[in-house]
Protein backbone atom coordinates (compact mmCIF):
# COMPACT_ATOMS: atom_id res chain seq x y z
CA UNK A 1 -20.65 -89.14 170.79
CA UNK A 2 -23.78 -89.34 173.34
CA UNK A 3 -24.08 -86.31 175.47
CA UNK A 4 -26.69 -86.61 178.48
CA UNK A 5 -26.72 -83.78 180.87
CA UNK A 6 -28.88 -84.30 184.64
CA UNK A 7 -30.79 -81.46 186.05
CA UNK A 8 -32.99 -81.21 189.07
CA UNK A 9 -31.48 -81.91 191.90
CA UNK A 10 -32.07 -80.56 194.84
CA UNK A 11 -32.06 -80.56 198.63
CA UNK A 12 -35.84 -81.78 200.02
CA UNK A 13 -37.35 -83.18 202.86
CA UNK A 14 -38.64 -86.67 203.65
CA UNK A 15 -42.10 -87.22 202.09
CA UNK A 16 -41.29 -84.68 199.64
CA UNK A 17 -40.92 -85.33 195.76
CA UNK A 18 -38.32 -84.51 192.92
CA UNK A 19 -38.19 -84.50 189.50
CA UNK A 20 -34.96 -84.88 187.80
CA UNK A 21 -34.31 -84.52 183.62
CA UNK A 22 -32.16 -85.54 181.67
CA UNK A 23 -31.39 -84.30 178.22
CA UNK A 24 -30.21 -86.49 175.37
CA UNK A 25 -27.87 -85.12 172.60
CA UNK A 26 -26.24 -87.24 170.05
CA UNK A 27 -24.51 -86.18 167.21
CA UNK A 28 -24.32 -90.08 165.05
CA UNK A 29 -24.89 -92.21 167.75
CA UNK A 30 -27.52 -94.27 168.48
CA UNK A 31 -28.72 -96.67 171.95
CA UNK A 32 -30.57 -99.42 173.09
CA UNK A 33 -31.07 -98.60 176.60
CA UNK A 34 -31.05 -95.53 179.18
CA UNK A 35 -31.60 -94.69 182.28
CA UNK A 36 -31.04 -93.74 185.62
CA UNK A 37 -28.76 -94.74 188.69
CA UNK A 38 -27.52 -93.61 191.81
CA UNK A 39 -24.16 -93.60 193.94
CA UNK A 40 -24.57 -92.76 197.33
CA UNK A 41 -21.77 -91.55 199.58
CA UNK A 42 -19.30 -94.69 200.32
CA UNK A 43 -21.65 -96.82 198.27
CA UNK A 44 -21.23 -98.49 194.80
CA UNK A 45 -23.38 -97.04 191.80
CA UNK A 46 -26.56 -98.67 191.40
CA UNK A 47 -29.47 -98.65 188.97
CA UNK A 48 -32.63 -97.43 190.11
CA UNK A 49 -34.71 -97.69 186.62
CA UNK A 50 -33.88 -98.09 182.90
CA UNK A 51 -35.88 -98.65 179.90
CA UNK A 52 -35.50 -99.30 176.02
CA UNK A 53 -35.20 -97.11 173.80
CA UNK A 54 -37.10 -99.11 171.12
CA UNK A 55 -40.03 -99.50 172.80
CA UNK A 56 -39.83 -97.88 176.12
CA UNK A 57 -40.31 -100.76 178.20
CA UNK A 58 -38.51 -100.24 181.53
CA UNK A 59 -37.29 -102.43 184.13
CA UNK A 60 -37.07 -100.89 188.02
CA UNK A 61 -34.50 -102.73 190.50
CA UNK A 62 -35.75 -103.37 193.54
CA UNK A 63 -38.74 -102.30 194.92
CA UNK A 64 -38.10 -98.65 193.37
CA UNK A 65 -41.27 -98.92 191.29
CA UNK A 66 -43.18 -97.68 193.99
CA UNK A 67 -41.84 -94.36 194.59
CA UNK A 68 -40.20 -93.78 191.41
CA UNK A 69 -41.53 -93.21 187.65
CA UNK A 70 -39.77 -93.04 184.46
CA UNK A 71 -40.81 -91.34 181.50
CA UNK A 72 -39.46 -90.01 178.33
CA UNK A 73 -40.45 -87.00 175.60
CA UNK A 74 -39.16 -88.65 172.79
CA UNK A 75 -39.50 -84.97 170.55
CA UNK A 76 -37.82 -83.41 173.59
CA UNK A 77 -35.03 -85.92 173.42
CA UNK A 78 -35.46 -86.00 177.38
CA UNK A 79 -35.72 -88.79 179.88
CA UNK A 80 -37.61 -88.00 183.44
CA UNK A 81 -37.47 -90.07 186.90
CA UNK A 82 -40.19 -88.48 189.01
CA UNK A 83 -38.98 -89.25 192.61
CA UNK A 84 -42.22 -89.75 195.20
CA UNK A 85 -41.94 -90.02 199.10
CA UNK A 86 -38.52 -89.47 199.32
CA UNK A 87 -36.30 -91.05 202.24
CA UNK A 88 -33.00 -89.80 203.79
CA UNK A 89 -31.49 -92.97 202.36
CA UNK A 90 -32.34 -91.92 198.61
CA UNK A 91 -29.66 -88.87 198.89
CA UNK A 92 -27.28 -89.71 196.66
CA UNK A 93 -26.02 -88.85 192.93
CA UNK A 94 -28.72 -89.65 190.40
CA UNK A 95 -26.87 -90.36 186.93
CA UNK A 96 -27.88 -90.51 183.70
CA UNK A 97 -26.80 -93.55 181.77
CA UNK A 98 -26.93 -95.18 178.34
CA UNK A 99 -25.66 -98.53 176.80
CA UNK A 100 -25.21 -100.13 173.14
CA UNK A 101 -26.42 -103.36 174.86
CA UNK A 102 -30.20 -104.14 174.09
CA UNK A 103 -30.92 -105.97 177.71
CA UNK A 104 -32.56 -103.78 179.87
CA UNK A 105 -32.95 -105.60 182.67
CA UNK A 106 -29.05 -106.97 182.36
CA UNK A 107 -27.99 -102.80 181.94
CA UNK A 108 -29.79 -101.54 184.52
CA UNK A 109 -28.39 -104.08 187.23
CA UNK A 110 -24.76 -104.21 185.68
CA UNK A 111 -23.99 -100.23 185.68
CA UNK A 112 -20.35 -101.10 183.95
CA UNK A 113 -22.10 -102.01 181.00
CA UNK A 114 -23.44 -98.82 180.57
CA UNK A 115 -21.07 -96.84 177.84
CA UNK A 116 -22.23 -93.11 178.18
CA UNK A 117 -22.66 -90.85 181.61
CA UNK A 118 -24.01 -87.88 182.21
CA UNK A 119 -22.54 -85.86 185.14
CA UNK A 120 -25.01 -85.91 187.72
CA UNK A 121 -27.50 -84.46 189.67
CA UNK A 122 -27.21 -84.56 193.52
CA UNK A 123 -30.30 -85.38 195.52
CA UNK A 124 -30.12 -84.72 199.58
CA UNK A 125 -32.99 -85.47 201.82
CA UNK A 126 -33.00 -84.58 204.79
CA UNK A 127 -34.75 -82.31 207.44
């Protein structure tokens, strides 16, 4: 079984920047893709960034690439999303997520296809 568990999160301000972790553990289980999404409050879980775990090419919905950065420490077994300029409309739930499926781009905008979840880590931003 996959075990990821978030850490980071934090209350900021606007402008200000975050970076959350998250820490891979697996015991005989291997993945194709990982990486991160959000659920705001009232809001449907989104992804924000994901990459593969082959070759660490990563996909960002939206226009996130601007503000946000993945990275991974591959000896660390840990996956980062550096957070820049943050807005009040960014609060929400960052997860942790990793699929069996090998599309990254197809994973990171489908979250149900996404098989393992990490708890969370709650980002607020506000003033």
């Amino acid at each position: 079984q996959l075990q990821l568990v978030e850490s980071g999160g934090a209350l900021v301000q606007p402008g200000e920047s975050l970076r959350l972790s998250c820490t891979v553990s697996a015991v005989t289980l291997d993945y194709y893709v990982i990486g991160w999404f959000r659920q705001a409050p009232g809001k449907e879980r989104e992804g924000v960034v994901c990459i593969s775990a082959d070759d660490g090419k990563a996909f960002y919905v939206d226009s996130n690439e601007g503000r946000f950065s993945i990275s991974r420490d591959v000896v660390k077994n840990t996956l980062y999303l550096q957070l820049s300029d943050l807005k009040p409309e960014d609060t929400a739930t960052y997860y942790c997520g990793a699929s069996l499926i090998r599309n990254v781009q197809n994973v990171c905008l489908t979250p149900r296809l996404v098989n393992f979840w990490g708890k969370g880590a709650l980002v607020t931003v506000s003033s």
